[in-house]
Protein backbone atom coordinates (compact mmCIF):
# COMPACT_ATOMS: atom_id res chain seq x y z
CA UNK A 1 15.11 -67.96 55.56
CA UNK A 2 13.53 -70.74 53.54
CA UNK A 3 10.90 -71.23 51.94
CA UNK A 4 8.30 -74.31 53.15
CA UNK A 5 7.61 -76.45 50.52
CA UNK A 6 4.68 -77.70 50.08
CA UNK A 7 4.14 -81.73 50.24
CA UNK A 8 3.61 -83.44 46.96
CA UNK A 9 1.37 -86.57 46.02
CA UNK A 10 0.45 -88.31 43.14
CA UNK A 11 -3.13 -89.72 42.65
CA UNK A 12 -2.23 -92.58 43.76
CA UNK A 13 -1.02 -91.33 47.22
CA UNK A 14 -4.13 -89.44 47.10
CA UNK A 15 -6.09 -92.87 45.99
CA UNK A 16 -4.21 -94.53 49.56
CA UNK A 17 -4.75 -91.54 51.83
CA UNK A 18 -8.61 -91.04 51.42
CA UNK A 19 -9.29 -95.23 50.63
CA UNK A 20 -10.95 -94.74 47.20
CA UNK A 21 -9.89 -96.07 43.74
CA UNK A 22 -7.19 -94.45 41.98
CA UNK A 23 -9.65 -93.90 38.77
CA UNK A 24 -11.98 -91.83 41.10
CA UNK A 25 -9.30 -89.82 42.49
CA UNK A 26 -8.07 -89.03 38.17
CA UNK A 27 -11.66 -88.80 37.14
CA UNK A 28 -12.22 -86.16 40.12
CA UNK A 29 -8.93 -84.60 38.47
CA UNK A 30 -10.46 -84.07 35.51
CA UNK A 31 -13.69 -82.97 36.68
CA UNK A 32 -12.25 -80.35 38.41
CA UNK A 33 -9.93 -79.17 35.94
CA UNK A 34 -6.82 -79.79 38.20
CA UNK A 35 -3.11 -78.64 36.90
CA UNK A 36 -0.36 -80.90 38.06
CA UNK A 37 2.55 -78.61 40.16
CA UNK A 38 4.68 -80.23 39.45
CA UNK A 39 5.89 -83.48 36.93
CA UNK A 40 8.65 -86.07 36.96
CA UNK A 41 9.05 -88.65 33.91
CA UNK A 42 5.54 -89.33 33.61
CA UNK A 43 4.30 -89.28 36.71
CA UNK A 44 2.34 -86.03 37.87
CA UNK A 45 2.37 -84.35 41.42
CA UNK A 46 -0.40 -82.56 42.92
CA UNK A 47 -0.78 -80.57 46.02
CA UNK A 48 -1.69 -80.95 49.31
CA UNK A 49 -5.07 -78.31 48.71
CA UNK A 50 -5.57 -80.07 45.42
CA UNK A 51 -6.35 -82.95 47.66
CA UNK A 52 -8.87 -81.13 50.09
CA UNK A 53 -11.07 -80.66 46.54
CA UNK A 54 -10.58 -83.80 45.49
CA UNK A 55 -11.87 -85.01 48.98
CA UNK A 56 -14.52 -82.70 48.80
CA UNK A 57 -16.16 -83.99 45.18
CA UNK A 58 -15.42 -88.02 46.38
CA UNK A 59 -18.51 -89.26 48.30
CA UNK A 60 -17.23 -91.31 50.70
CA UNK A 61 -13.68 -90.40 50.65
CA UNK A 62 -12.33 -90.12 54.40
């Protein structure tokens, strides 16, 4: 049986889905002490639930 993966986003995605900057969506990163799951080249992938805390620090983030 597999396994589900879980989906992967970079800030930026993150930035898109909940229409705020990508700096707030890094400095909420940050501020929450965040660890990437996963990394490719430079860019760094986060997790859907990462994104529910991010969401959750971001006034005005839908």
């Amino acid at each position: 049986m597999p396994s589900e993966t879980p989906t992967l986003l970079t800030a930026s995605a993150m930035a898109n889905a909940l229409s705020v900057s990508d700096a707030k969506v890094k400095k909420a990163i940050l501020e929450l002490g965040l660890v990437p799951t996963a990394k490719k080249g430079c860019c760094t992938y986060f997790t859907s639930e990462d994104q529910k805390k991010i969401k959750a620090v971001l006034p005005g983030a839908k």
